[in-house]
Protein backbone atom coordinates (compact mmCIF):
# COMPACT_ATOMS: atom_id res chain seq x y z
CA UNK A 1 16.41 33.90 -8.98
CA UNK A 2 16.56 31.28 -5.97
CA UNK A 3 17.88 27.87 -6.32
CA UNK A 4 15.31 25.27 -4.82
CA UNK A 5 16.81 22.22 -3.45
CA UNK A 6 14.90 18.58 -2.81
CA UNK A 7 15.37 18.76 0.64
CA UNK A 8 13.20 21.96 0.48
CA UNK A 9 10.64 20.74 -1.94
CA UNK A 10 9.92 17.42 0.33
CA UNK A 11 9.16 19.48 3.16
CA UNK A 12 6.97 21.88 1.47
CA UNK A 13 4.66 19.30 -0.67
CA UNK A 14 2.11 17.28 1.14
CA UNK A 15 -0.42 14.98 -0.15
CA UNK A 16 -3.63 17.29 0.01
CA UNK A 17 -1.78 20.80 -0.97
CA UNK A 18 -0.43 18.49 -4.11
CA UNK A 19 -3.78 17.30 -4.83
CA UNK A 20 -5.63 20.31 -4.54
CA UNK A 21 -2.49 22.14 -6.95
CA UNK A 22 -3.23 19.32 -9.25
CA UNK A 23 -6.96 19.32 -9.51
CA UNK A 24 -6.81 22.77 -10.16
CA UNK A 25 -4.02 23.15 -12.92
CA UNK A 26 -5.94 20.98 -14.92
CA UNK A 27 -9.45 23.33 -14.17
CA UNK A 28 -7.04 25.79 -15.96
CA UNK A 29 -6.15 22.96 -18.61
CA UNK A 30 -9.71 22.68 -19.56
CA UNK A 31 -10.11 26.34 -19.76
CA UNK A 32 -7.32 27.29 -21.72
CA UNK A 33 -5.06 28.83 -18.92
CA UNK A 34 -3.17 25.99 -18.89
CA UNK A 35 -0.94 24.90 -22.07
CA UNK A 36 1.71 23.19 -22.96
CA UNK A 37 3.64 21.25 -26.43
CA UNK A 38 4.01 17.27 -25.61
CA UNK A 39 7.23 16.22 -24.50
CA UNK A 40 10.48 16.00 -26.70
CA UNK A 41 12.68 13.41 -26.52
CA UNK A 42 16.43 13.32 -26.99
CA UNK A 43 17.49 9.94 -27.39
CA UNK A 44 20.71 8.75 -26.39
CA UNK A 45 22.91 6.11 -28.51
CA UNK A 46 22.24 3.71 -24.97
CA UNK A 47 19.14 1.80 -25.26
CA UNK A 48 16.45 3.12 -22.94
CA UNK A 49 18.59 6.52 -21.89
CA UNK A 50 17.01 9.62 -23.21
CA UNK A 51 16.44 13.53 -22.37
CA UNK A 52 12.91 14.98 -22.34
CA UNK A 53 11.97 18.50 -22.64
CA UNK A 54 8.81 19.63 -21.09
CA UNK A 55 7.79 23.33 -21.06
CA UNK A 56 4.57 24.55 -19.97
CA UNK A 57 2.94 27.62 -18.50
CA UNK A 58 -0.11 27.78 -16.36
CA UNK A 59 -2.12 30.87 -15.12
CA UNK A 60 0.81 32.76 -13.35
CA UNK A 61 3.81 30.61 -13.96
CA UNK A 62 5.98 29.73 -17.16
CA UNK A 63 8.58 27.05 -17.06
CA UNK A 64 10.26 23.91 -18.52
CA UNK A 65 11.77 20.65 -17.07
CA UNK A 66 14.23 19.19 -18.14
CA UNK A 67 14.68 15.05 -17.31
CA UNK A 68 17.35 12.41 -18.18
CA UNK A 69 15.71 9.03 -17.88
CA UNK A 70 18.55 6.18 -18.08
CA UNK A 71 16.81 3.06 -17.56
CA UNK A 72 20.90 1.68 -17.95
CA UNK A 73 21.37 3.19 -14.75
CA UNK A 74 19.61 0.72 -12.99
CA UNK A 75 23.09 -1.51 -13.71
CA UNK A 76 24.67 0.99 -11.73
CA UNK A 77 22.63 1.23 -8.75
CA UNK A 78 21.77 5.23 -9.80
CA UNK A 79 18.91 6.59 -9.97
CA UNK A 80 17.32 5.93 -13.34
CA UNK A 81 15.59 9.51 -13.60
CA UNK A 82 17.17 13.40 -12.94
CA UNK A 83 15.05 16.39 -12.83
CA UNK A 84 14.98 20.06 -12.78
CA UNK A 85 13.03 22.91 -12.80
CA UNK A 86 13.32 26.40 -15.01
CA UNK A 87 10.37 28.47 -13.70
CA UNK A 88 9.49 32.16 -14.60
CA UNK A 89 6.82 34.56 -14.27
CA UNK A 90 4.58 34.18 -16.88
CA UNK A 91 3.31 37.80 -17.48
CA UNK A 92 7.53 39.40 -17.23
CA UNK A 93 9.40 36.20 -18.28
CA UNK A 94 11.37 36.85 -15.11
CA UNK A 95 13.15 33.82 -13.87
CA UNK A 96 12.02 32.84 -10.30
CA UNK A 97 13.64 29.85 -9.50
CA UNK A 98 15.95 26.51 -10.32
CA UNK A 99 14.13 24.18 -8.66
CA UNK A 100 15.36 20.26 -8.25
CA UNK A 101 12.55 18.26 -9.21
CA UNK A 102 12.71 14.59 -8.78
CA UNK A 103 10.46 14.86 -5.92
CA UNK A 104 7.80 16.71 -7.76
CA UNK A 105 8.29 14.72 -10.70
CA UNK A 106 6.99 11.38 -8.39
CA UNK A 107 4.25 13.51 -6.36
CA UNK A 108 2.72 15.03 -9.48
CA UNK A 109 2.19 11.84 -11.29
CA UNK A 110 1.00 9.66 -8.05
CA UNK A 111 -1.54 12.67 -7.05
CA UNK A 112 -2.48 12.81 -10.82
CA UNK A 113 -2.97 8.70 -10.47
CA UNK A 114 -5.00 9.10 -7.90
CA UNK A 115 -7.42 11.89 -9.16
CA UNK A 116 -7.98 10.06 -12.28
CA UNK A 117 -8.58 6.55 -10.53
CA UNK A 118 -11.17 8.19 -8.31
CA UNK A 119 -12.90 9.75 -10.79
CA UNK A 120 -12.97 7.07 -13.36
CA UNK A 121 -14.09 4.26 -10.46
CA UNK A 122 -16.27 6.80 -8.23
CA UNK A 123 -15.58 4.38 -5.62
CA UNK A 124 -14.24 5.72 -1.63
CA UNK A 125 -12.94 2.50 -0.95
CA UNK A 126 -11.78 -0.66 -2.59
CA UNK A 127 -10.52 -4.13 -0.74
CA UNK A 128 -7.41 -4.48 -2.93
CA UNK A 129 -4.80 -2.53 -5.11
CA UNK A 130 -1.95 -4.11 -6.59
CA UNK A 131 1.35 -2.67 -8.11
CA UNK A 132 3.39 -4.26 -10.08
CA UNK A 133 7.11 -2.94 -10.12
CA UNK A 134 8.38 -1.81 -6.95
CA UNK A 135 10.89 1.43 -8.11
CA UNK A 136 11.01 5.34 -8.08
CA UNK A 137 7.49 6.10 -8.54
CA UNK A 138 5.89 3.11 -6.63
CA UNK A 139 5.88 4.44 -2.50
CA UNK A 140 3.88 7.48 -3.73
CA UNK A 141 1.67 6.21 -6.07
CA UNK A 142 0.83 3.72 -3.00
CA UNK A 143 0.48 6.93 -0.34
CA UNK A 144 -1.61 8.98 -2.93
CA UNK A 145 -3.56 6.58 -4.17
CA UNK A 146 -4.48 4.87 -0.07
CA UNK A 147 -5.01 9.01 0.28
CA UNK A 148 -7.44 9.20 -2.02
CA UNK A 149 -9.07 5.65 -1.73
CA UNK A 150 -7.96 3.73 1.08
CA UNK A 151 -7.85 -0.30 0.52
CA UNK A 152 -7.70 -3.11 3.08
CA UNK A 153 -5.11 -4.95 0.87
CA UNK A 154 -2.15 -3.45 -0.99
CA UNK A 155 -0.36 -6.72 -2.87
CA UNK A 156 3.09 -6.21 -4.54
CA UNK A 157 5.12 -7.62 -7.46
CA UNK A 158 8.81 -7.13 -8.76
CA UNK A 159 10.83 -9.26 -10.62
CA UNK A 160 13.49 -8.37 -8.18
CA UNK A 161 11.63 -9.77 -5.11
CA UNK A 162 14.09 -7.67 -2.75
CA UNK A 163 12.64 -5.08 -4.10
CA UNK A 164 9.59 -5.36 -3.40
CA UNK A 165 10.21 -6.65 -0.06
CA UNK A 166 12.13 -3.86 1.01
CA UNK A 167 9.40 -1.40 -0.62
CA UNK A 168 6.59 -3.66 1.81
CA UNK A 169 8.97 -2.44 4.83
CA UNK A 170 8.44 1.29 3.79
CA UNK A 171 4.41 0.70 3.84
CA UNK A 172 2.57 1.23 7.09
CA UNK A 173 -1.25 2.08 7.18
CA UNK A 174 -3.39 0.51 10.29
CA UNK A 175 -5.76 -2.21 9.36
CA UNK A 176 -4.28 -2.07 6.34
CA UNK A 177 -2.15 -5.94 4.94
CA UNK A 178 0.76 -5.90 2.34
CA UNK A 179 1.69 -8.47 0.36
CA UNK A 180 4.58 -9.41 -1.44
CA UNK A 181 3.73 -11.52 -4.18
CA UNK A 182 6.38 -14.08 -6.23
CA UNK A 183 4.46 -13.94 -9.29
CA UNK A 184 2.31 -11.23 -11.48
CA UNK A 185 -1.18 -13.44 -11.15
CA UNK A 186 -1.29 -14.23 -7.60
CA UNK A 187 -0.57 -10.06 -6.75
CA UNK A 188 -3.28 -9.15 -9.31
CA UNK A 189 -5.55 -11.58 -8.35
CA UNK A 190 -8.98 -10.34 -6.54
CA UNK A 191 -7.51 -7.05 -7.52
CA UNK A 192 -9.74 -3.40 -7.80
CA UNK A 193 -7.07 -1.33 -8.95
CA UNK A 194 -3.66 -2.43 -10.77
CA UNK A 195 -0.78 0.27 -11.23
CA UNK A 196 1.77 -0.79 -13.47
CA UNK A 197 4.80 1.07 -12.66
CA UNK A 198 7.99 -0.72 -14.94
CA UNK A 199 9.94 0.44 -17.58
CA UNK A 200 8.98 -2.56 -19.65
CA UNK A 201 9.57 -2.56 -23.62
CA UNK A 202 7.57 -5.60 -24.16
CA UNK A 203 3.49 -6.40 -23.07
CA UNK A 204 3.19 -8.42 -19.67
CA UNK A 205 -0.18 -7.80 -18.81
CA UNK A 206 -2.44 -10.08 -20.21
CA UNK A 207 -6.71 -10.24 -20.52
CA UNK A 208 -7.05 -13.77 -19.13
CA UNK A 209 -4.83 -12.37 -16.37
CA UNK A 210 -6.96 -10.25 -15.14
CA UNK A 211 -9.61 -10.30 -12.16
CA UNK A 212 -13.33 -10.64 -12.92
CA UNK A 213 -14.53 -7.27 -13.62
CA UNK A 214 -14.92 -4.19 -12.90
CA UNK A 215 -11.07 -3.94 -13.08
CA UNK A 216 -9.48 -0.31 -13.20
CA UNK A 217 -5.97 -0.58 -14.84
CA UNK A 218 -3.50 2.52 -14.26
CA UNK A 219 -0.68 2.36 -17.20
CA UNK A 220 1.80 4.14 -15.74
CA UNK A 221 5.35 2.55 -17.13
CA UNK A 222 4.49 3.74 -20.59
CA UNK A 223 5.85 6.87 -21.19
CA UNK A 224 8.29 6.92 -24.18
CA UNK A 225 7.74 5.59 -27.47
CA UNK A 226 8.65 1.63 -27.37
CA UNK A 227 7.64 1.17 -23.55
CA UNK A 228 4.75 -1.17 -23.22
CA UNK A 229 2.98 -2.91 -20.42
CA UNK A 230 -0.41 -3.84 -21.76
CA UNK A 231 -1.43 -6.57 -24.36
CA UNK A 232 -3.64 -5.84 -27.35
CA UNK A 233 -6.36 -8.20 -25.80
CA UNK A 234 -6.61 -5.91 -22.63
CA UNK A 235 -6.65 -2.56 -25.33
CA UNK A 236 -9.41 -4.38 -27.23
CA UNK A 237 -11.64 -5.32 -24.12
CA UNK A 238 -11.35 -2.05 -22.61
CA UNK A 239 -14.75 -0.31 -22.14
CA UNK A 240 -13.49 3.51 -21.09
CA UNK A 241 -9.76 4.96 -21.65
CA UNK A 242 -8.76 8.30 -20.15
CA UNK A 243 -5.77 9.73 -21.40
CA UNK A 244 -3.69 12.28 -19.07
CA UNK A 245 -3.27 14.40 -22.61
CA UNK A 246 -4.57 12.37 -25.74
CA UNK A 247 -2.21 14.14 -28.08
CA UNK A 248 1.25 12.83 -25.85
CA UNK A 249 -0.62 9.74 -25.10
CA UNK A 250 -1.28 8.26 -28.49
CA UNK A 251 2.58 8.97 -28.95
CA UNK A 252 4.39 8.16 -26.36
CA UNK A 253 2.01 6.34 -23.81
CA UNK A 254 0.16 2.83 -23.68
CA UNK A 255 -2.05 4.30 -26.09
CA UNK A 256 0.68 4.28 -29.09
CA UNK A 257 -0.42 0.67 -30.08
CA UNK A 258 -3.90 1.47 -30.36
CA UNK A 259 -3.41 2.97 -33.68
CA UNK A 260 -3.10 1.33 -36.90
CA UNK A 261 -4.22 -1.68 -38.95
CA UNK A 262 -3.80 -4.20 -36.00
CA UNK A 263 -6.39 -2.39 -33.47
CA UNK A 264 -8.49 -0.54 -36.13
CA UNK A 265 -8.93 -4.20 -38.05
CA UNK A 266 -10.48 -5.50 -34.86
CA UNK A 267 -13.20 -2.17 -34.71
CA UNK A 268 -12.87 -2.26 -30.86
CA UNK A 269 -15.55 0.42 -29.01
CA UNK A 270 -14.83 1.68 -26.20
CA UNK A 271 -15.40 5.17 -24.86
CA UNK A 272 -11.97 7.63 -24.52
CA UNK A 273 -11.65 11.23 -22.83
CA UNK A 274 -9.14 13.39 -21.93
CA UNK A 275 -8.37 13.45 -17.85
CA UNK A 276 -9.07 17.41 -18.20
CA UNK A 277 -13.03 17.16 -18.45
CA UNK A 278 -13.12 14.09 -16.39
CA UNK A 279 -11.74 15.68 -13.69
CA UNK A 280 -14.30 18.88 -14.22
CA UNK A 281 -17.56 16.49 -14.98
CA UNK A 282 -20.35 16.02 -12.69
CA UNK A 283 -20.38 12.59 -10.36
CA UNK A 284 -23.95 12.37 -12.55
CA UNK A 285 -22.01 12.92 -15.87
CA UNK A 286 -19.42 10.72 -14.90
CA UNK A 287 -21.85 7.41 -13.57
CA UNK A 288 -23.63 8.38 -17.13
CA UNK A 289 -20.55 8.43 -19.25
CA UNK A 290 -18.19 5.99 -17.87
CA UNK A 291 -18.55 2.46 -18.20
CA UNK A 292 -17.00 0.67 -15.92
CA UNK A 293 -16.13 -2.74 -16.58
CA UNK A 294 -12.58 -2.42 -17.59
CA UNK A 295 -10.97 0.93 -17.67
CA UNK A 296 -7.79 2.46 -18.20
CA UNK A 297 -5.97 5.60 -17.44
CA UNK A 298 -3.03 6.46 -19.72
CA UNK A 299 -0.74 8.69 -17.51
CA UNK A 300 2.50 10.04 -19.17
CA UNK A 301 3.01 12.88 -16.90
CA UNK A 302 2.53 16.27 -18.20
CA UNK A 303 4.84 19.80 -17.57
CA UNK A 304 1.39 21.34 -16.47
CA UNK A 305 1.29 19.57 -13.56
CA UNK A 306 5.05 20.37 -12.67
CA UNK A 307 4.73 23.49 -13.05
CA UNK A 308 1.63 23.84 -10.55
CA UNK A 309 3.44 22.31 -8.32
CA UNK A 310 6.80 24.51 -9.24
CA UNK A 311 4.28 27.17 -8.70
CA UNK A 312 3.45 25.95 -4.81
CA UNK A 313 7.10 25.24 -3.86
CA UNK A 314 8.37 28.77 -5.14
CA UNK A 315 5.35 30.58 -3.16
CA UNK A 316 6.19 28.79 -0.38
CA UNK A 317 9.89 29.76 -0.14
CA UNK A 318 9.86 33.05 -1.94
């Protein structure tokens, strides 16, 4: 068994071998070559601090991650997440490698991101993207997504306006203008695509916020139970919700509060699907399925997807 560091993974994973490793794990999702449990969460007596379990195996790969998310470290200027990587050979159980994975764990969900928003928008270019929360996950989800569908405008909001200045100095695309913003309307404002990357426990993101539609909303932040960034007016309005894994979603994700008596009550329609046959549909069966005048992807990162990318790294190095 080799030990893989991050050093070694960041030179190995590029934006269109990560896409392509993406894409096609979850080709082997939708065919059943692919599985995995949804996460499990050990919970720590700190608010916000927890453990998550994540074990998956795809076509030629087993494997499990293993993640300590302390939003408290934020008060300590640490990183607030910690990854690694357990990954054997599926067929002989052999362990292959120990692989650190915070860089994986931020390429995986930004190329993920920016499959989904591609496919649910079938758009190659918008003018403007906005993000709101400028930490870990933010510079990739900016490079993946301007990868997959460049913008002319890329606006910015934090709460913690040096961060989001400093995360403006990182960005550099010709032709391309970015904008910090000092409040959340004026960077979604005009806005195509809005990422919400925080760790917020309470709804910020409002419907008479938003731009005139079509507006594509990636909820990103949500990805424990008790994180929130959306409203119930935006889950009510929205026309067509993809969910990274519906199961995991509806627990853990933005979609947790669109179950029981408060959203049911209001018999909201919209049309839902799983990222897995999205991905694998027809541009016809998507322009005839989707409807696109406010949509939503529900990403809460899945162990599939590290361990494609696992997969790639340990090829690479083997």
């Amino acid at each position: 068994m080799i030990t893989i560091t991050e050093k070694d993974v960041e030179e190995i994973l590029h934006p269109k071998l990560v896409l392509d490793s993406i894409q096609d794990v979850f080709k082997q999702y939708a065919k059943g070559l692919a599985a995995m449990p949804c996460k499990v969460y050990l919970e720590m007596n700190t608010p916000g601090d927890d453990y998550r379990a994540m074990p998956a195996y795809t076509k030629n790969v087993a494997g499990i991650k293993w993640i300590a998310d302390y939003g408290s470290n934020a008060k300590r200027n640490k990183p607030t997440t910690d990854a690694l990587i357990i990954l054997n050979n599926k067929h002989t159980g052999q362990p292959l490698a120990l692989i650190q994975a915070n860089y994986i764990t931020k390429a995986r969900t930004a190329a993920t991101t920016a499959l989904a928003t591609k496919a649910i928008i079938q758009e190659d270019e918008v003018v403007k993207m906005s993000f709101i929360g400028c930490g870990a996950q933010t510079l990739e989800h900016i490079l993946y997504l301007q990868h997959t569908i460049p913008s002319l405008v890329i606006s910015l909001f934090d709460l913690n306006l040096k961060k989001a200045f400093e995360m403006a100095n990182k960005i550099r695309f010709p032709g391309v203008d970015v904008i910090v913003e000092r409040s959340l309307n004026e960077c979604i404002q005009d806005s195509r695509i809005i990422t919400t990357l925080t760790p917020a426990r309470r709804a910020y993101l409002t419907y008479n916020m938003l731009p005139d539609e079509p507006v594509h909303i990636n909820a990103v932040g949500a990805d424990a139970v008790g994180k929130r960034e959306l409203s119930d007016d935006i889950n009510f309005n929205c026309s067509t919700l993809v969910y990274d894994d519906k199961e995991q979603a509806t627990h853990s994700g933005e979609s947790q509060y669109r179950i029981g008596p408060t959203f049911l009550n209001r018999n909201a329609h919209f049309e839902d699907y799983e990222l897995k046959n999205v991905l694998n549909w027809s541009k016809e069966t998507r322009k005839e399925k989707i409807k696109k005048n406010l949509t939503i992807y529900d990403s809460t990162g899945l162990a599939i997807e590290d361990m494609a990318l696992a997969e790639v790294v340990w090829t690479s190095i083997k």
